[in-house]
C-alpha atoms as a PDB file:
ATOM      1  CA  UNK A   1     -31.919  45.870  16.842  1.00  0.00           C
ATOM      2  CA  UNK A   2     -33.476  42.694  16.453  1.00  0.00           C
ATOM      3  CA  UNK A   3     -31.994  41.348  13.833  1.00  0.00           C
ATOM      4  CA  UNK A   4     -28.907  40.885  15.201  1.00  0.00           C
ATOM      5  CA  UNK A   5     -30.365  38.056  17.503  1.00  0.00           C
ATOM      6  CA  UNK A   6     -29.450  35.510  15.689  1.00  0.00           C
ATOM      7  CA  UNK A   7     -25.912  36.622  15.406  1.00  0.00           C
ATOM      8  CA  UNK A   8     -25.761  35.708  19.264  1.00  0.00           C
ATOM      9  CA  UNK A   9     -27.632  32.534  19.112  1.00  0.00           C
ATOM     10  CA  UNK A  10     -24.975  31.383  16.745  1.00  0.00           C
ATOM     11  CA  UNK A  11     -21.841  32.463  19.153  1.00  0.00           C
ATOM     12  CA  UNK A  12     -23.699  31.261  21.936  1.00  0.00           C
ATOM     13  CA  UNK A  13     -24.454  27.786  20.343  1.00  0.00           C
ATOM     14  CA  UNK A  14     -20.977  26.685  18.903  1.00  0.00           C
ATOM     15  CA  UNK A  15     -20.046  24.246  21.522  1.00  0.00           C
ATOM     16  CA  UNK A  16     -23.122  22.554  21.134  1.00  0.00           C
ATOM     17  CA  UNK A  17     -22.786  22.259  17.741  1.00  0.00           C
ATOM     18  CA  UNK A  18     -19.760  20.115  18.158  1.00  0.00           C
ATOM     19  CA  UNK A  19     -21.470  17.167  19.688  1.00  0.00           C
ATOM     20  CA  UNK A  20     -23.700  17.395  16.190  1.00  0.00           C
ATOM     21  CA  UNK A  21     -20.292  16.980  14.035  1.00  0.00           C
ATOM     22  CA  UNK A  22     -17.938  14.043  15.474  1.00  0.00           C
ATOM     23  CA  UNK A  23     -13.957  14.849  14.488  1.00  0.00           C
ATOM     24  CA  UNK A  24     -15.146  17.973  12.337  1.00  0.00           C
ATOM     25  CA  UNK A  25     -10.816  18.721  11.345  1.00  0.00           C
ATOM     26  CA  UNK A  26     -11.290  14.857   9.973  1.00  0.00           C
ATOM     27  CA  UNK A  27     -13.630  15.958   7.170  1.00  0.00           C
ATOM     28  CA  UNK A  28     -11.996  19.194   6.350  1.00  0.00           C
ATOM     29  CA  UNK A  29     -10.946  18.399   3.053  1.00  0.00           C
ATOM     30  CA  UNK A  30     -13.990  15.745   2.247  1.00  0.00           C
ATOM     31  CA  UNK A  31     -15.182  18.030  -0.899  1.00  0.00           C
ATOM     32  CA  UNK A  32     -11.442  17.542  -3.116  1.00  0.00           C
ATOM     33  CA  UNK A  33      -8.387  16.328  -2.456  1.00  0.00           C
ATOM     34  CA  UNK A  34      -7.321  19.612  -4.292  1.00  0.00           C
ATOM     35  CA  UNK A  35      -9.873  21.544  -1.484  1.00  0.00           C
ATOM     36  CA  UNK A  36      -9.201  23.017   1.939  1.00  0.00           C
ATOM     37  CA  UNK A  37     -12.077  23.754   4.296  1.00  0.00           C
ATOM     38  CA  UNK A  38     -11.500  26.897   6.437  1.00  0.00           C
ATOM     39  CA  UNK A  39     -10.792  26.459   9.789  1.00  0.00           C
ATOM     40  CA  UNK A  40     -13.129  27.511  12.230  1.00  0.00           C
ATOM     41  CA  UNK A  41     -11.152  27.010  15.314  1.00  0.00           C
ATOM     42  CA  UNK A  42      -9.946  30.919  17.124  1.00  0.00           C
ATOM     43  CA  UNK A  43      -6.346  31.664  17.191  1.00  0.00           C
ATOM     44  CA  UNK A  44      -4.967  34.052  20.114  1.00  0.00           C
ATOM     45  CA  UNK A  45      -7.096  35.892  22.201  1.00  0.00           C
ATOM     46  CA  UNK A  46      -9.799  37.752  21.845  1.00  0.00           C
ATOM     47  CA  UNK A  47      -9.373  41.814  22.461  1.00  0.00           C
ATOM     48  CA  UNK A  48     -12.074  43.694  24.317  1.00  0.00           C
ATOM     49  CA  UNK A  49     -15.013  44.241  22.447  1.00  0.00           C
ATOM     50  CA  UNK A  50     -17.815  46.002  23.272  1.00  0.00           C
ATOM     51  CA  UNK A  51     -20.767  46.366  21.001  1.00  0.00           C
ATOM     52  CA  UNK A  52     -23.340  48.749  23.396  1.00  0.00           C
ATOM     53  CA  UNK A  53     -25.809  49.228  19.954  1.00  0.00           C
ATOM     54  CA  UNK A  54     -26.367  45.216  20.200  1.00  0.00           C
ATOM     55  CA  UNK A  55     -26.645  44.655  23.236  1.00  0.00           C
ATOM     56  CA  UNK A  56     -23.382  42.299  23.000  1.00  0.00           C
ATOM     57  CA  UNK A  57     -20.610  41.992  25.060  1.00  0.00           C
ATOM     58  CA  UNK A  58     -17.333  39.706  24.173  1.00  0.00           C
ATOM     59  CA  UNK A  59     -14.787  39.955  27.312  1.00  0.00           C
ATOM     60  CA  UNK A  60     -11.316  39.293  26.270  1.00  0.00           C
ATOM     61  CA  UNK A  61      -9.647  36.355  28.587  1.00  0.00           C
ATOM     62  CA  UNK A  62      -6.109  35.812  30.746  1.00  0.00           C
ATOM     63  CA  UNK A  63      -6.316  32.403  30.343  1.00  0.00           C
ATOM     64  CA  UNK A  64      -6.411  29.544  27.702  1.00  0.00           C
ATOM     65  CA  UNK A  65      -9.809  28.894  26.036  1.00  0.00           C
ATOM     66  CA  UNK A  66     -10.829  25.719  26.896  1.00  0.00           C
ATOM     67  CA  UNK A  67     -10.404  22.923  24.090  1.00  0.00           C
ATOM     68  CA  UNK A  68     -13.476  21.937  22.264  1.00  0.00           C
ATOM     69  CA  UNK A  69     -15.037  18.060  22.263  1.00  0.00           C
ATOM     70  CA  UNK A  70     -13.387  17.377  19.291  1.00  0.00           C
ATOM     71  CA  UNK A  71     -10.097  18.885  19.959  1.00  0.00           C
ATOM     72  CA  UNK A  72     -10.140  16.936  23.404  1.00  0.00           C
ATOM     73  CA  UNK A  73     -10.933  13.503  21.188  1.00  0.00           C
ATOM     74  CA  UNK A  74      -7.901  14.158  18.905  1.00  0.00           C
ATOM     75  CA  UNK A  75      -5.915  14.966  21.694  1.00  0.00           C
ATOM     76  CA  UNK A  76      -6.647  11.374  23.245  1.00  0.00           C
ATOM     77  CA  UNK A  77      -6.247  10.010  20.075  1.00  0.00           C
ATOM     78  CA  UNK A  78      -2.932  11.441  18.959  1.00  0.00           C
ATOM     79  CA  UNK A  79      -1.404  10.669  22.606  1.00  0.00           C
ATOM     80  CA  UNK A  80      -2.468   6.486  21.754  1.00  0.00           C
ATOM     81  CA  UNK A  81      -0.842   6.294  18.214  1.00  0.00           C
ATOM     82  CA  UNK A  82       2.093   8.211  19.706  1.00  0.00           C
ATOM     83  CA  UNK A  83       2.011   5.444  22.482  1.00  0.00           C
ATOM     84  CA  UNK A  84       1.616   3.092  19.726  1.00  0.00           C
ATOM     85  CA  UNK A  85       5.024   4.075  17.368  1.00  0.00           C
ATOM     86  CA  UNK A  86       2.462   4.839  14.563  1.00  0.00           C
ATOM     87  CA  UNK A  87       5.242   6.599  12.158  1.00  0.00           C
ATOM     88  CA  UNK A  88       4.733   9.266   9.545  1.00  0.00           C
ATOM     89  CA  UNK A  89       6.392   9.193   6.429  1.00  0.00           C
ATOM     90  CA  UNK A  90       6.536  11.344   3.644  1.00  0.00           C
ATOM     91  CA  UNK A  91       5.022  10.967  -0.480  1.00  0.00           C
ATOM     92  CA  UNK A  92       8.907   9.869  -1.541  1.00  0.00           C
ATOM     93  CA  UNK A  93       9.529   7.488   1.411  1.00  0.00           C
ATOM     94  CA  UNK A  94       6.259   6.093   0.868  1.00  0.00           C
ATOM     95  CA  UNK A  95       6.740   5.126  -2.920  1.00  0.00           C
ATOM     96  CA  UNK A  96       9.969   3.733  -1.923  1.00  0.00           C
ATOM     97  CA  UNK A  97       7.926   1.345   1.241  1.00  0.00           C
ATOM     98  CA  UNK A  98       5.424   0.583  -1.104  1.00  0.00           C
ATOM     99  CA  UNK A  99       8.431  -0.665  -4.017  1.00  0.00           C
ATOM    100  CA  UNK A 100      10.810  -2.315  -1.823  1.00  0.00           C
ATOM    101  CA  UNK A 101       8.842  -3.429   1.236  1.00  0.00           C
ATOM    102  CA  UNK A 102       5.725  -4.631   0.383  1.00  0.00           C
ATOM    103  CA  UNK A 103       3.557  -1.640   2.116  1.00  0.00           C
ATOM    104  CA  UNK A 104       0.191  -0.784   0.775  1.00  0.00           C
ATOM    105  CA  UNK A 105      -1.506   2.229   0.396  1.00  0.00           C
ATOM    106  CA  UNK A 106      -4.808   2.404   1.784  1.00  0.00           C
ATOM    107  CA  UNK A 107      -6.156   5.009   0.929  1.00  0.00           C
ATOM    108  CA  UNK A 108      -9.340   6.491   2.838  1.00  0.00           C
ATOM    109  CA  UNK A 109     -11.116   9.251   0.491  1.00  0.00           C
ATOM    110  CA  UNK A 110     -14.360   8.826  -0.956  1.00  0.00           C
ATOM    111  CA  UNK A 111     -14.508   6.600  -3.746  1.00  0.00           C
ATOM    112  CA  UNK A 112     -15.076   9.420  -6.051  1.00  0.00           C
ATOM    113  CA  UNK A 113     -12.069  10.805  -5.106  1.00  0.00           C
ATOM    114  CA  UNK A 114     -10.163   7.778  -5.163  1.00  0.00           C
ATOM    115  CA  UNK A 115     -10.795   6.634  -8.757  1.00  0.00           C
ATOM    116  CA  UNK A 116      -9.892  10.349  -9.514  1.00  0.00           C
ATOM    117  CA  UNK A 117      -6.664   9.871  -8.803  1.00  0.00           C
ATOM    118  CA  UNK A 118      -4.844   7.717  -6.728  1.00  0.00           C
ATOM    119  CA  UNK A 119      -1.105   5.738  -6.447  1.00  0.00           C
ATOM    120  CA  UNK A 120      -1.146   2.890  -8.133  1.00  0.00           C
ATOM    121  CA  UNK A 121      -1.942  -0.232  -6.451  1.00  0.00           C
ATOM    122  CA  UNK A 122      -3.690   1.584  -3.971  1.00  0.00           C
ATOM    123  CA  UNK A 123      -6.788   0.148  -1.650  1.00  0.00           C
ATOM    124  CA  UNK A 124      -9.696   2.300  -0.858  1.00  0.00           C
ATOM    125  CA  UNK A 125     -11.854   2.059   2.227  1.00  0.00           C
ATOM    126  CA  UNK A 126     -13.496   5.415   2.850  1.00  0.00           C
ATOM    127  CA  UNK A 127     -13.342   6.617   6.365  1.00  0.00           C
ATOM    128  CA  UNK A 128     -16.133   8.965   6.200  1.00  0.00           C
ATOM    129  CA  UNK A 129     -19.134   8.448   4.298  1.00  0.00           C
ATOM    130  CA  UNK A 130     -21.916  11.071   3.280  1.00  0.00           C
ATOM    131  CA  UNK A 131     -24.821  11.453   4.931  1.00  0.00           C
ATOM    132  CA  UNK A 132     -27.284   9.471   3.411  1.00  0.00           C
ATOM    133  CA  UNK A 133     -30.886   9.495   5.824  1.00  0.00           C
ATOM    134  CA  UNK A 134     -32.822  12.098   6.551  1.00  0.00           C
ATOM    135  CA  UNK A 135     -34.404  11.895   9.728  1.00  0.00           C
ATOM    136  CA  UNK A 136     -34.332  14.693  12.386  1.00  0.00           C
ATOM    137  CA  UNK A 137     -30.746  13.409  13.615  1.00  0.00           C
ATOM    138  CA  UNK A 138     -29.148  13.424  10.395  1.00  0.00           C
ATOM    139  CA  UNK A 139     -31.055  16.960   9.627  1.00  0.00           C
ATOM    140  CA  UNK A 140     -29.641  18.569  12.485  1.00  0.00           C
ATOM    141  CA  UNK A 141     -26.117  16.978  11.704  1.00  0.00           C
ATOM    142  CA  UNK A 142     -26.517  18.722   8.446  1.00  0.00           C
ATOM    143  CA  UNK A 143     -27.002  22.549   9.407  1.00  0.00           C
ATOM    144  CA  UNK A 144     -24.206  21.666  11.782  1.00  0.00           C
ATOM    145  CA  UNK A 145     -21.597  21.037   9.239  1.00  0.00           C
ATOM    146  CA  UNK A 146     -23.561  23.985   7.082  1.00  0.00           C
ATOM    147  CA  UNK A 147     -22.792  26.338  10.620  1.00  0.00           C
ATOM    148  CA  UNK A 148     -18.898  26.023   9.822  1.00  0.00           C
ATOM    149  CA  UNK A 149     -19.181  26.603   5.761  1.00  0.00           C
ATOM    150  CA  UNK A 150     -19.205  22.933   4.785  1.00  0.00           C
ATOM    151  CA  UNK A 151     -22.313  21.512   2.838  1.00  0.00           C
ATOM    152  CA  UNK A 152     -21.991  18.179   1.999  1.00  0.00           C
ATOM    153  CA  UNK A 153     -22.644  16.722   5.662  1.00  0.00           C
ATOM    154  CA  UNK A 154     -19.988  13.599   6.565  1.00  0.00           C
ATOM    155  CA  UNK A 155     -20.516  10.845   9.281  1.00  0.00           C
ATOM    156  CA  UNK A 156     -17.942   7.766  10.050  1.00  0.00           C
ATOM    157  CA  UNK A 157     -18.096   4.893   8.210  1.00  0.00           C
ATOM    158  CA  UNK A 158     -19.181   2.087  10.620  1.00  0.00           C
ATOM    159  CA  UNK A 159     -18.110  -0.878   8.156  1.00  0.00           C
ATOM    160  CA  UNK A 160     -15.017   0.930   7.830  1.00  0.00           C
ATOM    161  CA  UNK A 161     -12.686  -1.808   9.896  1.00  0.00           C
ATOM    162  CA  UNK A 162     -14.691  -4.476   8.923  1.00  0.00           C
ATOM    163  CA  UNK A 163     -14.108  -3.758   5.390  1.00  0.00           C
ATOM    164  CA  UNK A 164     -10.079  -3.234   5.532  1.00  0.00           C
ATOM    165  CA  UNK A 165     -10.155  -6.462   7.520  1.00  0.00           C
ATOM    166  CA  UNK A 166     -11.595  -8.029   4.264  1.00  0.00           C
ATOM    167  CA  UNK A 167      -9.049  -7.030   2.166  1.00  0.00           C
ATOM    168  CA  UNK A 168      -6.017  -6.897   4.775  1.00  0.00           C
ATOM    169  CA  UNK A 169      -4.300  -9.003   7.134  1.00  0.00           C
ATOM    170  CA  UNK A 170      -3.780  -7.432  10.263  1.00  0.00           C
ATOM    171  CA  UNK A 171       0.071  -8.159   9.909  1.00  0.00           C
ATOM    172  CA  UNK A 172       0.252  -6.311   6.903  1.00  0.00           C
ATOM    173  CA  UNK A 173       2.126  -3.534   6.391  1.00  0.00           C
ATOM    174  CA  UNK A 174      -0.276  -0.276   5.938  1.00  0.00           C
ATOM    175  CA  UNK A 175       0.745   3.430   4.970  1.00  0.00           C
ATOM    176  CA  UNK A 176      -2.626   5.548   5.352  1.00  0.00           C
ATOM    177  CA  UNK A 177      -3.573   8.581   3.245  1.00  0.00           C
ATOM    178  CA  UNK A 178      -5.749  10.937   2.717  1.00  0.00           C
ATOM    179  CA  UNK A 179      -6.070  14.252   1.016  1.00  0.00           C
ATOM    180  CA  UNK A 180      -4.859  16.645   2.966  1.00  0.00           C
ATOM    181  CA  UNK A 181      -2.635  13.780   5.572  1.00  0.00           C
ATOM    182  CA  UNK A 182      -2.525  16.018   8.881  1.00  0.00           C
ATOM    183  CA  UNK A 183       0.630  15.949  10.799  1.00  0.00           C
ATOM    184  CA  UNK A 184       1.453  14.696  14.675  1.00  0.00           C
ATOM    185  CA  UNK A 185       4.027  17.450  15.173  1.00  0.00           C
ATOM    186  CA  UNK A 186       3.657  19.998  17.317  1.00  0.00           C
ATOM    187  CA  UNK A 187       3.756  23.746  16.137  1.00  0.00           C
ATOM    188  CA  UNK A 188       3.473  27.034  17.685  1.00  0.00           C
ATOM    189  CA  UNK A 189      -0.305  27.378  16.325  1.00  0.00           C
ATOM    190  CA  UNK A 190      -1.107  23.129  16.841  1.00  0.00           C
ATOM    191  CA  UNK A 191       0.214  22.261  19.620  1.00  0.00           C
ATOM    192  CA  UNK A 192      -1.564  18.981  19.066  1.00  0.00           C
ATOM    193  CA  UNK A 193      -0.598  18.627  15.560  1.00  0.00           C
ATOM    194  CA  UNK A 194      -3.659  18.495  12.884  1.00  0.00           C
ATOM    195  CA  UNK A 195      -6.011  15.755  13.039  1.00  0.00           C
ATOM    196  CA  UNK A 196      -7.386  14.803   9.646  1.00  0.00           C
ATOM    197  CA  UNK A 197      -9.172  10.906   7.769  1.00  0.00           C
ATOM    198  CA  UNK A 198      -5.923   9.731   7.741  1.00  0.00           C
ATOM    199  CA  UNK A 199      -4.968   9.605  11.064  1.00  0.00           C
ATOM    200  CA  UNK A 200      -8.293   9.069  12.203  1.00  0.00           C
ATOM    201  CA  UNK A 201      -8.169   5.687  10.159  1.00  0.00           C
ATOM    202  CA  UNK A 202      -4.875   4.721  11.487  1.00  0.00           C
ATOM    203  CA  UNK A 203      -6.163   5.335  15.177  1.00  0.00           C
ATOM    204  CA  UNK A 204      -8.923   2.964  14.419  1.00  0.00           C
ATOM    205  CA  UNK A 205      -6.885   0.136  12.800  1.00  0.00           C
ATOM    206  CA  UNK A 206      -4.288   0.390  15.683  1.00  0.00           C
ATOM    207  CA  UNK A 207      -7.308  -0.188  17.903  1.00  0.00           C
ATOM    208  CA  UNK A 208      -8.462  -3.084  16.389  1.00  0.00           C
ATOM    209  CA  UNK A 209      -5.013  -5.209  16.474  1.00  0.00           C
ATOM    210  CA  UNK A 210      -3.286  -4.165  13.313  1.00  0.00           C
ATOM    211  CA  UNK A 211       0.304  -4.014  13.835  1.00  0.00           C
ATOM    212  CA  UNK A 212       2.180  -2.573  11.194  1.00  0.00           C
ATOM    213  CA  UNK A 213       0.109   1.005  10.631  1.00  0.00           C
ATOM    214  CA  UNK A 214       2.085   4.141   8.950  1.00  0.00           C
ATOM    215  CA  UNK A 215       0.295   7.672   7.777  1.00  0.00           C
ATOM    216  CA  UNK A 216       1.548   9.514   4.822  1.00  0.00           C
ATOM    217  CA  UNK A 217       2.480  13.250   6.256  1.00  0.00           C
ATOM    218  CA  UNK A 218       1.492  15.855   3.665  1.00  0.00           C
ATOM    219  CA  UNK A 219      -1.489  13.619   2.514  1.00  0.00           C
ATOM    220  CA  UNK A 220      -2.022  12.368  -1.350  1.00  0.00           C
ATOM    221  CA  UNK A 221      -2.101  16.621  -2.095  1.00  0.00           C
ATOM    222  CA  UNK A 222       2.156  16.139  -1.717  1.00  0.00           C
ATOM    223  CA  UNK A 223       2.184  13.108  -3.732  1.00  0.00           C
ATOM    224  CA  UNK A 224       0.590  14.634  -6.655  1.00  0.00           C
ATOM    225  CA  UNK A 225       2.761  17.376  -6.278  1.00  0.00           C
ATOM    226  CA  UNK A 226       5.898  15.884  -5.750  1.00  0.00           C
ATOM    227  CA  UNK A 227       4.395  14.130  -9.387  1.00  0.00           C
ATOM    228  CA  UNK A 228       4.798  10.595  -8.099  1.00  0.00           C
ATOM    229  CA  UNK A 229       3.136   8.167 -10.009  1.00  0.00           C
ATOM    230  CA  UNK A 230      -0.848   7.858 -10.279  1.00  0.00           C
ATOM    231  CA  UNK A 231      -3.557   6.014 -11.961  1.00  0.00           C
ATOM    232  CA  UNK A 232      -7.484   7.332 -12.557  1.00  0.00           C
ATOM    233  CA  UNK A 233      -9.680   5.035 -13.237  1.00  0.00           C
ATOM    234  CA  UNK A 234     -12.641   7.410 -14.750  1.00  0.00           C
END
């Protein structure tokens, strides 16, 4: 019977693990543009389960389950770009913006990712950034992100504004992207929408004073698809 402990250490030890991993839905699809991390979040509620061998005991609930850190941060977020008029657009509307009005692409992958594959024209400033010290911290962050299935460990990238502001004037006219691109609108399973880079970035550059910030719905995955033009540069 004692192996099962650490089965309950791990449900009883998720919400702290989200204080280790900051915006977890933002790094979802960090591995590939082409991947898809599997959600860990619960859908419905939980039926009455009773496990007497173990020792374990999981009570269904009436009510809501309570929203995690990092659901409660994208909430907040989400509600201030709404505030803000941030506008989604998608793959074909963007091509056309970036043609006939000047918008640029920024486009917030990894590196790797980006000189995969990206539109052309297109400006990269990663969001994220891999993990890249080792000290007890960045260990613990590590098994974190291991807990939910993903293995390449992700933190934010705190040069990230400072390096857009390099390369773009806070007047200019942005569309953000991603991989996977996240969405705003409500739906019967996300009431919040999905968070994901993208819209993380475009919180951030809102926040610091740029004025003229759009997010490409459906992420660079519909672009590709839709067979819009790219460039590699491998």
């Amino acid at each position: 019977m004692a192996a099962f402990a650490p089965i309950a250490l791990q449900y009883s030890s998720t919400s702290s693990l989200h204080s280790l991993v900051p915006s977890l839905e933002a790094t979802r699809d960090h591995n590939s543009w082409w991947g898809k991390v599997r959600s860990y979040k619960s859908t419905g509620k939980r039926s009455l389960q009773q496990n007497i061998k173990r020792g374990l005991t999981i009570q269904s609930t009436a009510t809501k389950p309570a929203k995690s850190p990092a659901e409660e941060d994208w909430k907040i977020k989400r509600e201030f770009l709404q505030q803000k008029r941030v506008r989604s657009v998608d793959a074909k509307e963007a091509l056309r913006l970036q043609k006939e009005n000047n918008f640029v692409i920024l486009d917030v992958r990894p590196e790797a990712e980006f000189k995969e594959a990206h539109p052309p024209d297109a400006i990269n400033v990663q969001i994220y950034r891999l993990i890249k010290e080792w000290t007890a911290w960045d260990i613990a962050r590590r098994a974190a992100f291991a807990f939910f299935g993903i293995f390449a460990g992700t933190e934010e990238n705190p040069e990230f504004i400072q390096s857009v502001e390099a390369k773009l004037d806070k007047n200019a006219k942005i569309i953000v992207a991603c991989s996977a691109g996240g969405t705003m609108k409500p739906s019967q399973n996300l009431p919040e929408g999905q968070q994901s880079r993208s819209l993380i970035a475009a919180y951030l550059l809102v926040l610091n004073g740029f004025t003229n910030v759009f997010h490409l719905e459906g992420g660079l995955y519909s672009w590709f698809k839709e067979d819009l033009p790219s460039v590699s540069e491998e």
